[in-house]
C-alpha atoms as a PDB file:
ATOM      1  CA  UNK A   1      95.634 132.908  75.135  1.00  0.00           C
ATOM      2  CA  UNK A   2      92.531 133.711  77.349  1.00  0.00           C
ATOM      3  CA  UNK A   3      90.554 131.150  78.599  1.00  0.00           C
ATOM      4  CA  UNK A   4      87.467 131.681  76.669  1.00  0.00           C
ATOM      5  CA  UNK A   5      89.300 132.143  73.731  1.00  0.00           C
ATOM      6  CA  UNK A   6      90.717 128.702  74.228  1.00  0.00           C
ATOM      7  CA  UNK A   7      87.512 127.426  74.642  1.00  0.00           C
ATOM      8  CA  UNK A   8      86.003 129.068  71.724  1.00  0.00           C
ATOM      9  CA  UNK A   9      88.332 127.570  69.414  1.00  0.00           C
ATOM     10  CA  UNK A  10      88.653 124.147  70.576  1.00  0.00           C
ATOM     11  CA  UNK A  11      84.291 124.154  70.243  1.00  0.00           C
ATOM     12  CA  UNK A  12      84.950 124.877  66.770  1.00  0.00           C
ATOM     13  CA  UNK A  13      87.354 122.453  65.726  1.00  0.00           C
ATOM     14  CA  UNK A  14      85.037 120.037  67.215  1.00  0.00           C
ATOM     15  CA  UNK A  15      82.272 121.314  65.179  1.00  0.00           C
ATOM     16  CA  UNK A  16      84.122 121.133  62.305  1.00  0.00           C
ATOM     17  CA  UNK A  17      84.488 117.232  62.772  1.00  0.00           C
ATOM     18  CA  UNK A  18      81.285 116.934  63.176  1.00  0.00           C
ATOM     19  CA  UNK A  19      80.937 116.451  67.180  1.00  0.00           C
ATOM     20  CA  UNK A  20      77.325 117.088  68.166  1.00  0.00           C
ATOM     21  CA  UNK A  21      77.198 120.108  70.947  1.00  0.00           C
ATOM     22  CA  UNK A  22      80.310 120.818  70.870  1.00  0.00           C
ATOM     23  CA  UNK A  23      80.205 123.854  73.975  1.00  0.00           C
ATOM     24  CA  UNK A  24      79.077 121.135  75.822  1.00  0.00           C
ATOM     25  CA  UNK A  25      81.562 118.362  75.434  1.00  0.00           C
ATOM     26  CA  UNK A  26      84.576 121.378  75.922  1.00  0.00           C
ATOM     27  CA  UNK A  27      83.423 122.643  79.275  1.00  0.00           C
ATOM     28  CA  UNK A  28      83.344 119.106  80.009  1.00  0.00           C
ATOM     29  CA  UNK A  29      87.237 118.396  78.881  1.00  0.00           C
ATOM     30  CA  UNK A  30      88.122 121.459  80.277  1.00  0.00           C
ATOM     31  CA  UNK A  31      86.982 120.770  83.664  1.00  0.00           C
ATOM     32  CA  UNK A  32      88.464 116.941  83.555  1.00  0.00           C
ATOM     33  CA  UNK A  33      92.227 118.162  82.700  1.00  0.00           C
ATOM     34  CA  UNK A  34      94.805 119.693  84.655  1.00  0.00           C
ATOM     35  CA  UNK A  35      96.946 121.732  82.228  1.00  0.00           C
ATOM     36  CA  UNK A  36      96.157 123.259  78.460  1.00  0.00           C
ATOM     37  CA  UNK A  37      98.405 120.759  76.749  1.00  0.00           C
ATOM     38  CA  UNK A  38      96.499 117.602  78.101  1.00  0.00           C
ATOM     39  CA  UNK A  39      93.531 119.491  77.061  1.00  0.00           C
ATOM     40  CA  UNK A  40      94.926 120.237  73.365  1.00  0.00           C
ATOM     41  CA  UNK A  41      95.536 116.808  73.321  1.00  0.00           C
ATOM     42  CA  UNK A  42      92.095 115.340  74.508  1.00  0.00           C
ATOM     43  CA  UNK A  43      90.598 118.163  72.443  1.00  0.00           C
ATOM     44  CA  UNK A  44      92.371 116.500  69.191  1.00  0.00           C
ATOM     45  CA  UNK A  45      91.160 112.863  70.321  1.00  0.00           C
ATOM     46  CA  UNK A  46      87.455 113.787  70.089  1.00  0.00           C
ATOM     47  CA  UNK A  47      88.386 115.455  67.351  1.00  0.00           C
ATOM     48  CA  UNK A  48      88.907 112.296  65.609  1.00  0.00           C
ATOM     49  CA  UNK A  49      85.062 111.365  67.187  1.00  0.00           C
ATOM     50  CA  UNK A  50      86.951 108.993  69.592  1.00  0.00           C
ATOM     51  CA  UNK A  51      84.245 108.882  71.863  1.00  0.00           C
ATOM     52  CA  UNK A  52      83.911 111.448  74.947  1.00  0.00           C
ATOM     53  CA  UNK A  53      84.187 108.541  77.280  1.00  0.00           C
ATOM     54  CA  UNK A  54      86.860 107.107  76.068  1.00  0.00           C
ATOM     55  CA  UNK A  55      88.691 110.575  75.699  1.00  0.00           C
ATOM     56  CA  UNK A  56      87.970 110.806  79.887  1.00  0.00           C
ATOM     57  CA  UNK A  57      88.539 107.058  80.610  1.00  0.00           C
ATOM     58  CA  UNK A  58      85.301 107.390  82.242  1.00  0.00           C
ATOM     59  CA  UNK A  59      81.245 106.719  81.747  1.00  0.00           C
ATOM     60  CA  UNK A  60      78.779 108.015  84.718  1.00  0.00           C
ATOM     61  CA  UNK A  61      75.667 105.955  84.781  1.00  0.00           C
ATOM     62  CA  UNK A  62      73.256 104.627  87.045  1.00  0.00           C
ATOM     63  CA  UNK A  63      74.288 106.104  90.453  1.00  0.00           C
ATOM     64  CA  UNK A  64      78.211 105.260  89.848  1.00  0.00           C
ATOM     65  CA  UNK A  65      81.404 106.419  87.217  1.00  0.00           C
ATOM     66  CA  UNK A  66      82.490 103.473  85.524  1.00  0.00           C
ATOM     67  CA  UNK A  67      85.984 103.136  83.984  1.00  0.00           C
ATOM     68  CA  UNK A  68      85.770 102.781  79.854  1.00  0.00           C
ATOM     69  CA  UNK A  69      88.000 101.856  77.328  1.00  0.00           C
ATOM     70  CA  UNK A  70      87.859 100.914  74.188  1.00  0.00           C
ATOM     71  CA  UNK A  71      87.373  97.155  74.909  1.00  0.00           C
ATOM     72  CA  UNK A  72      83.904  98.133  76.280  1.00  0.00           C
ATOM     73  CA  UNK A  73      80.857  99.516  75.210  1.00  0.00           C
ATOM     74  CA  UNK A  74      79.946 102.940  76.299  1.00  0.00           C
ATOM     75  CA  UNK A  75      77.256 102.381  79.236  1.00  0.00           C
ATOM     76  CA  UNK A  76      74.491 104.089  77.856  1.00  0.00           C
ATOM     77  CA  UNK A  77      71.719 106.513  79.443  1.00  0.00           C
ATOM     78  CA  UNK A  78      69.117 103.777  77.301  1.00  0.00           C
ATOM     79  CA  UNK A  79      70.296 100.668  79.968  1.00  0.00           C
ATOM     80  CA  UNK A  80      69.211 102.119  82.982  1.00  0.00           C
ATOM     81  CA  UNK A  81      65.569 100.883  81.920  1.00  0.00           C
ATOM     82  CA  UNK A  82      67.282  97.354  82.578  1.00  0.00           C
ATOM     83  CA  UNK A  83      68.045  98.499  85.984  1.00  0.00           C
ATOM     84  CA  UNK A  84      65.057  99.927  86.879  1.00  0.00           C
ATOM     85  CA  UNK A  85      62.765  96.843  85.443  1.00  0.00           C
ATOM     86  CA  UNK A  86      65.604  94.076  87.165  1.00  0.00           C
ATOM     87  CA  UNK A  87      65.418  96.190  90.913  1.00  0.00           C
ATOM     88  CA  UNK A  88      61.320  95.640  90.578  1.00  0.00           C
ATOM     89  CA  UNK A  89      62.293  91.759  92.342  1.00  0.00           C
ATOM     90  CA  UNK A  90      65.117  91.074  94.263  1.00  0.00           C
ATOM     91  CA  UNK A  91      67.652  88.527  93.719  1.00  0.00           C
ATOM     92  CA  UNK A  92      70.578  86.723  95.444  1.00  0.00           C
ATOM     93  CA  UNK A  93      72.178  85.172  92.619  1.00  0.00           C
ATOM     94  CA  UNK A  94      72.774  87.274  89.190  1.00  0.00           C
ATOM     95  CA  UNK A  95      74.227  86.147  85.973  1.00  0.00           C
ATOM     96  CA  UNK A  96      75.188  88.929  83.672  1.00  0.00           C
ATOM     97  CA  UNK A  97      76.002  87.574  80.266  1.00  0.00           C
ATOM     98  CA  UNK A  98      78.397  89.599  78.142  1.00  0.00           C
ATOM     99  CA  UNK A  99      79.173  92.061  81.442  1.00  0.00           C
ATOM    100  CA  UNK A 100      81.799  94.546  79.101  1.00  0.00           C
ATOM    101  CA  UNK A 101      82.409  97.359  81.817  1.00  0.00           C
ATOM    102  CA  UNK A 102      79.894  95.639  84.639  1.00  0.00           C
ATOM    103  CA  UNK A 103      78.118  98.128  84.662  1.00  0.00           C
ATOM    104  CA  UNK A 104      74.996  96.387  84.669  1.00  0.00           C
ATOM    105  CA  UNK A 105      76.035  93.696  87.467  1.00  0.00           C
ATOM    106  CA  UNK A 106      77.794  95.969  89.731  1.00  0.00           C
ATOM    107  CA  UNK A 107      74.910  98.937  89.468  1.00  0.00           C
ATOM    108  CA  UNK A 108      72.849  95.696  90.585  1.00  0.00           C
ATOM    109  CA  UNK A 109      74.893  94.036  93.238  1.00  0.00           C
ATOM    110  CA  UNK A 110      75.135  97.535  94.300  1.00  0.00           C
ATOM    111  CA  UNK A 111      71.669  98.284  95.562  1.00  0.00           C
ATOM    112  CA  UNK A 112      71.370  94.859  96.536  1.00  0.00           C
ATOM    113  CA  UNK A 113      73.653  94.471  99.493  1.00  0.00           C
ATOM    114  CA  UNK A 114      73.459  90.592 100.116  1.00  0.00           C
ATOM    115  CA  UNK A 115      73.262  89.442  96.440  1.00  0.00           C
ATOM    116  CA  UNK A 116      76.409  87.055  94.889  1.00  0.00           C
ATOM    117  CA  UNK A 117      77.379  87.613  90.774  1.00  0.00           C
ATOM    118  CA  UNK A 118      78.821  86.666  87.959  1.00  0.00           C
ATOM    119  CA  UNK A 119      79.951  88.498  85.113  1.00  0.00           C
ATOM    120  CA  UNK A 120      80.616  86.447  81.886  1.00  0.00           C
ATOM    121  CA  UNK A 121      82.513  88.068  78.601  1.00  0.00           C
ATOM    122  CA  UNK A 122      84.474  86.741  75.804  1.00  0.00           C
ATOM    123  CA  UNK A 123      86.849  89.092  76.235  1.00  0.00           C
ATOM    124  CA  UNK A 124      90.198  88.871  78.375  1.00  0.00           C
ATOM    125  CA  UNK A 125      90.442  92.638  78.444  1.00  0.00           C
ATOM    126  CA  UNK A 126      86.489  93.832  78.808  1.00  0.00           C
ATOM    127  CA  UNK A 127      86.435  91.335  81.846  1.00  0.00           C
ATOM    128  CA  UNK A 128      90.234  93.458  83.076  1.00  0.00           C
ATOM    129  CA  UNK A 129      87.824  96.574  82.843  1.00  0.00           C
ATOM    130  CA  UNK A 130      85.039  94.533  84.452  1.00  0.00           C
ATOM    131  CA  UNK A 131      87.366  93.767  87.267  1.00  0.00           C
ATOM    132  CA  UNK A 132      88.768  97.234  87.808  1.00  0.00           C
ATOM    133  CA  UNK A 133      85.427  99.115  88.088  1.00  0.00           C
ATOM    134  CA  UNK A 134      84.119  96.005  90.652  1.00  0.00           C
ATOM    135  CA  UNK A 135      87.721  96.955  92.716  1.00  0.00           C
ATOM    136  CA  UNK A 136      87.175 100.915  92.553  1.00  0.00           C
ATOM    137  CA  UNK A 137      82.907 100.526  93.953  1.00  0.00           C
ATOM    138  CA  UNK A 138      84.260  97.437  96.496  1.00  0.00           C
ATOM    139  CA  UNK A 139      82.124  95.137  95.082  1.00  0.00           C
ATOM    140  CA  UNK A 140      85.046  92.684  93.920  1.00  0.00           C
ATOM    141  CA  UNK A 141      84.831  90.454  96.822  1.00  0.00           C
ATOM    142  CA  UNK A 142      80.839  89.289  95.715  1.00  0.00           C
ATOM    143  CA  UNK A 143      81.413  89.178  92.261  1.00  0.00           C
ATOM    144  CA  UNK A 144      83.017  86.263  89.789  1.00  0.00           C
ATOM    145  CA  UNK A 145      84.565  86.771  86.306  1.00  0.00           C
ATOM    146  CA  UNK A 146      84.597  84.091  83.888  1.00  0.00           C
ATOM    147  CA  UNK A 147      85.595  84.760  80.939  1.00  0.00           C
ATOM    148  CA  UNK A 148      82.780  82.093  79.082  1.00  0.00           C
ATOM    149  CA  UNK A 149      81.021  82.048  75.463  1.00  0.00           C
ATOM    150  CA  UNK A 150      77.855  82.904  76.977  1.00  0.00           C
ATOM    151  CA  UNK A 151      77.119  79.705  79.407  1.00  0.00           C
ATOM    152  CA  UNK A 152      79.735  77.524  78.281  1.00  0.00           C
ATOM    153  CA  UNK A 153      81.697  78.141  81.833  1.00  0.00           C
ATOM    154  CA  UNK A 154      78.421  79.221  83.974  1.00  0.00           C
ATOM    155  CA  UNK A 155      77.141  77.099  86.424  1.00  0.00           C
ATOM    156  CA  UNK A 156      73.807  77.580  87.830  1.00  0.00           C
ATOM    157  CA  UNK A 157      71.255  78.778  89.405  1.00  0.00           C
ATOM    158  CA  UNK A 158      70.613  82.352  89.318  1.00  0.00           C
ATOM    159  CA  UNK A 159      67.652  84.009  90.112  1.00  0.00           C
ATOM    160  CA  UNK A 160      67.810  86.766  87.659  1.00  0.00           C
ATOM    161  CA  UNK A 161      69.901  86.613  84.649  1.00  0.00           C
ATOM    162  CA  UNK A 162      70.627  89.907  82.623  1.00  0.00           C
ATOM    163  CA  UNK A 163      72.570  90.999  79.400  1.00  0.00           C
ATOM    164  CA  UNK A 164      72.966  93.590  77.213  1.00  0.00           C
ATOM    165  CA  UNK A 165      73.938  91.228  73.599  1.00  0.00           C
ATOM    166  CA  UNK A 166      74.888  92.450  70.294  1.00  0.00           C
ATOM    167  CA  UNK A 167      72.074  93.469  68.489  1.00  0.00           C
ATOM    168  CA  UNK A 168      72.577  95.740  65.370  1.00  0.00           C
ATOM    169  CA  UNK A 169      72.269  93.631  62.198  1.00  0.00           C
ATOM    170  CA  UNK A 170      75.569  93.938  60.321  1.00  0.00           C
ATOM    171  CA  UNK A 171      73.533  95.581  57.203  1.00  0.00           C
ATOM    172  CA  UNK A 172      73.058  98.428  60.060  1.00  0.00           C
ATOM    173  CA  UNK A 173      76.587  98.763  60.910  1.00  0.00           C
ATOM    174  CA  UNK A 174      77.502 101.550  58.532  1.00  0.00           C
ATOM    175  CA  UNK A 175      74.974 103.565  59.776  1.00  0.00           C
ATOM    176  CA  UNK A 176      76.294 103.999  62.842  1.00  0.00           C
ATOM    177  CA  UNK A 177      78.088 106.793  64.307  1.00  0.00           C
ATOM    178  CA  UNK A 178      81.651 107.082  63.869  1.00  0.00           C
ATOM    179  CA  UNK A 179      82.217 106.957  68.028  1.00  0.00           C
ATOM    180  CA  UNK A 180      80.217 103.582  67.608  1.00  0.00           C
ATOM    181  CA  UNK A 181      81.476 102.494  64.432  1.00  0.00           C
ATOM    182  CA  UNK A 182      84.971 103.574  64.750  1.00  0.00           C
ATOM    183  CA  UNK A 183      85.905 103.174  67.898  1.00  0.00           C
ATOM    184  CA  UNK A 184      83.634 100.352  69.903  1.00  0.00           C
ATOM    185  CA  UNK A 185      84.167  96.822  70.046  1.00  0.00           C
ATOM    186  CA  UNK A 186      82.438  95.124  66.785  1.00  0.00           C
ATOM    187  CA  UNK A 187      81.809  91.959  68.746  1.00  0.00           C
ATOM    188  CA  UNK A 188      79.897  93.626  71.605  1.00  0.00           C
ATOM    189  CA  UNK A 189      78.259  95.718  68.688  1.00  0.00           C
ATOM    190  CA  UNK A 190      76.671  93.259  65.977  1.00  0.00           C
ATOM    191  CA  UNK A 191      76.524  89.420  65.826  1.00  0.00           C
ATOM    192  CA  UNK A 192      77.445  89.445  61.957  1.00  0.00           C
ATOM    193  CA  UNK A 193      74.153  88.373  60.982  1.00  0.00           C
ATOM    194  CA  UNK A 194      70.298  89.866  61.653  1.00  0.00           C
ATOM    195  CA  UNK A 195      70.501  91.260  65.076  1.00  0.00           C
ATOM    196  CA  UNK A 196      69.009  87.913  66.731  1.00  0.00           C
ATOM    197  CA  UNK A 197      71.247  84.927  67.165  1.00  0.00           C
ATOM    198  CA  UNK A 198      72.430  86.340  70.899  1.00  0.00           C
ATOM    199  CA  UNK A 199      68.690  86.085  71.526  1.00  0.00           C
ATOM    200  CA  UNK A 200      68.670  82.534  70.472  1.00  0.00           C
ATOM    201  CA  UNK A 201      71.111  81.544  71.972  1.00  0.00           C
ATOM    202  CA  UNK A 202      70.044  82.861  75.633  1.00  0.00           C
ATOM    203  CA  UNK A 203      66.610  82.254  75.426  1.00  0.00           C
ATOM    204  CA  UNK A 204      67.526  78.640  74.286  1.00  0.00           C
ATOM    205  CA  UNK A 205      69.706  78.037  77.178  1.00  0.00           C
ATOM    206  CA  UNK A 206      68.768  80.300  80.071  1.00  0.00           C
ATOM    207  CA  UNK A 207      65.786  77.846  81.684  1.00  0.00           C
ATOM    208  CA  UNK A 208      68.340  75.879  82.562  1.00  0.00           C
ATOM    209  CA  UNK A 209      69.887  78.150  84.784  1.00  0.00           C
ATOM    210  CA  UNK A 210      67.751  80.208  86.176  1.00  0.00           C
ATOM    211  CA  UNK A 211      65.791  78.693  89.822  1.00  0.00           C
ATOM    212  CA  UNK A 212      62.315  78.232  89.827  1.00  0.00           C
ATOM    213  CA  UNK A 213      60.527  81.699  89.066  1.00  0.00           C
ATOM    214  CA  UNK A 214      64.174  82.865  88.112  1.00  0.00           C
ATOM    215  CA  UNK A 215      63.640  86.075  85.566  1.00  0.00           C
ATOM    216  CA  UNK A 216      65.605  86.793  82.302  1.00  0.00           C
ATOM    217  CA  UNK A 217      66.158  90.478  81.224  1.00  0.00           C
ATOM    218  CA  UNK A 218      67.129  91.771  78.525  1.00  0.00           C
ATOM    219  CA  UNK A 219      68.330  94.932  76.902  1.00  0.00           C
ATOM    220  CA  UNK A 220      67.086  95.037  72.972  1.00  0.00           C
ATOM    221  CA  UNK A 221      66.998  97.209  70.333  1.00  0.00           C
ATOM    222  CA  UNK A 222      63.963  99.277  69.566  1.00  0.00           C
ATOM    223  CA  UNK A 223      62.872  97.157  66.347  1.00  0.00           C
ATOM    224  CA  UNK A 224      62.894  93.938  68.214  1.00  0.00           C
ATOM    225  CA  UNK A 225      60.633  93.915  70.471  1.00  0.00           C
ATOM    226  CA  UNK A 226      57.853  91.626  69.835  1.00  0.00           C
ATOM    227  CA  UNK A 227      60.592  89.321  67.607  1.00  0.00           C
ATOM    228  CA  UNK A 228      62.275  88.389  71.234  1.00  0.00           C
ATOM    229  CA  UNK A 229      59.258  88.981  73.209  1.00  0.00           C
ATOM    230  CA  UNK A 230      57.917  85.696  71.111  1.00  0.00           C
ATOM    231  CA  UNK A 231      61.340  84.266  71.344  1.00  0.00           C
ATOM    232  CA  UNK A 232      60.829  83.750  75.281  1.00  0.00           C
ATOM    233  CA  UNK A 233      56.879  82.893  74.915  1.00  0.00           C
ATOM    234  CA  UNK A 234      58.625  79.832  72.852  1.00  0.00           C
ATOM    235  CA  UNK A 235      60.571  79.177  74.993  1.00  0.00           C
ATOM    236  CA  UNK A 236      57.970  78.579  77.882  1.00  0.00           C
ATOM    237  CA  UNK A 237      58.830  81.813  80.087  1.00  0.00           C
ATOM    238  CA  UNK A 238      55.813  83.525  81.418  1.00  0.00           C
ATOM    239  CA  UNK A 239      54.927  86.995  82.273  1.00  0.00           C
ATOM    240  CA  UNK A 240      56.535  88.338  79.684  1.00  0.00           C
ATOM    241  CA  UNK A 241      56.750  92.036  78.831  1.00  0.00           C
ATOM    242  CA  UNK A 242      57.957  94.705  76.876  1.00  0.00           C
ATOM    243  CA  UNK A 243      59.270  97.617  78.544  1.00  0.00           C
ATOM    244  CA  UNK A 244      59.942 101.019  76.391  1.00  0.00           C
ATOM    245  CA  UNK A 245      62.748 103.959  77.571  1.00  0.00           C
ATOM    246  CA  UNK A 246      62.095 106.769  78.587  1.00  0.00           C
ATOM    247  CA  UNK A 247      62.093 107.989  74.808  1.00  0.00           C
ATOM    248  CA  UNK A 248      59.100 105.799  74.522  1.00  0.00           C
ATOM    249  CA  UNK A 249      61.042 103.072  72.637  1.00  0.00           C
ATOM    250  CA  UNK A 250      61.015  99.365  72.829  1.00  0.00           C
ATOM    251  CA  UNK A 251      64.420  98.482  75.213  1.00  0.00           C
ATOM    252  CA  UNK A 252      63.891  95.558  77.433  1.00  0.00           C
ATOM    253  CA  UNK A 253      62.166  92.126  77.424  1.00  0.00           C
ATOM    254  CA  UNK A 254      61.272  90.141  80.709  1.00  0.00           C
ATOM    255  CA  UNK A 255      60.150  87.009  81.338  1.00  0.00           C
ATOM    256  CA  UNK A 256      59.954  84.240  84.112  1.00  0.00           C
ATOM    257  CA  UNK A 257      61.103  81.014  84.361  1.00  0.00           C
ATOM    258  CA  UNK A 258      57.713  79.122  84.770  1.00  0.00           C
ATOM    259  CA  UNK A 259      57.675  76.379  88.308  1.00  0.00           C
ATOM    260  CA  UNK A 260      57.490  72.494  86.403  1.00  0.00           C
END
């Protein structure tokens, strides 16, 4: 079979199960295998609408690939914002709450060559990934995994902290895409109720961790905005702000630790 044949028909069957641009995600396979039956076969996972990252055992984003499985979230295009606002201040001690791949901590720790973190997750096997991706951009010798129910292991202080929580109510769940749905970890996905407890919790606990003028950032989902933005107002943080994507939607909330 000619090559563009092959192509042509694995694009279909992937637009038969629904995969959106489905020319795209094949030149992509293609160029990521070494032999037409690994390709049949990755061709027949995404078929399924296992997600393309997990299908490559990779996610690009930020300025680094990170290694993804299905213990992770996908690192998504929409968390760079959280990047972009955190690098505004510099900081030599970084929590990252609920790290999944690290790809939030290590894109950090990355640009900022004398900084120290630590990666929290519930999860024995998102803090493996965690680990692995830290090895393969040799950043594990300046960062710590704990495995830790938020702060219950952390000790403080940290001058920024960051995190990415579940936030999709669970009435929201079924709406989801079946690569989200399916395939990513529920726990990292929704906290079983309205989209908000993470946000309690942090915000509740997160003053006493952070150093004076320490800053708390975090990722949110477009509807929340102004619910966590009064969250941290509450809880005495100043200068906080709401900062949209680039899609002009509501995705991160920052605030500072006030001096006493």
């Amino acid at each position: 079979m000619s090559e563009d044949r092959l192509l042509r028909e694995a694009a279909a069957e992937l637009a038969r199960a629904g995969v959106p641009d489905p020319q795209r995600e094949v030149r992509i396979l293609w160029r990521a295998v070494a032999d037409q039956e690994t390709f049949h076969a990755k061709i027949a996972e995404r078929a399924q609408r296992k997600p393309l990252s997990q299908v490559l055992g990779y996610r690009d984003f930020y300025k680094h690939r990170f290694i993804v499985t299905a213990d992770v979230l996908d690192p998504r295009p929409d968390t760079e914002t959280l990047i972009e606002v955190a690098l505004q201040h510099a900081a030599m001690r970084v929590l990252d709450l609920g790290t999944g791949s690290g790809c939030i901590l290590l894109s950090l720790l990355d640009e900022w060559a004398d900084a120290q973190g630590v990666g929290t997750d519930i999860s024995p096997a998102a803090l493996d990934v965690a680990g692995r991706n830290a090895a393969a951009l040799g950043l594990d010798r300046r960062v710590t995994l704990l495995q830790s129910d938020w702060f219950a292991a952390v000790t403080g202080p940290f001058d920024l902290i960051v995190s990415n929580p579940p936030y999709i109510a669970l009435e929201e769940m079924d709406a989801l895409q079946p690569e989200v749905r399916l395939f990513e970890p529920q726990g990292a996905l929704t906290d079983g109720a309205d989209g908000l407890s993470a946000y309690r919790r942090i915000i509740g606990d997160a003053g006493d961790y952070l150093s004076p003028d320490g800053r708390l950032i975090l990722e949110i989902g477009p509807t929340q905005g102004d619910a966590v933005r009064a969250m941290m107002a509450d809880a005495g943080f100043g200068a906080v702000q709401v900062i949209p994507d680039l899609d002009g939607r509501d995705r991160v909330v920052s605030g500072q630790k006030p001096r006493n």
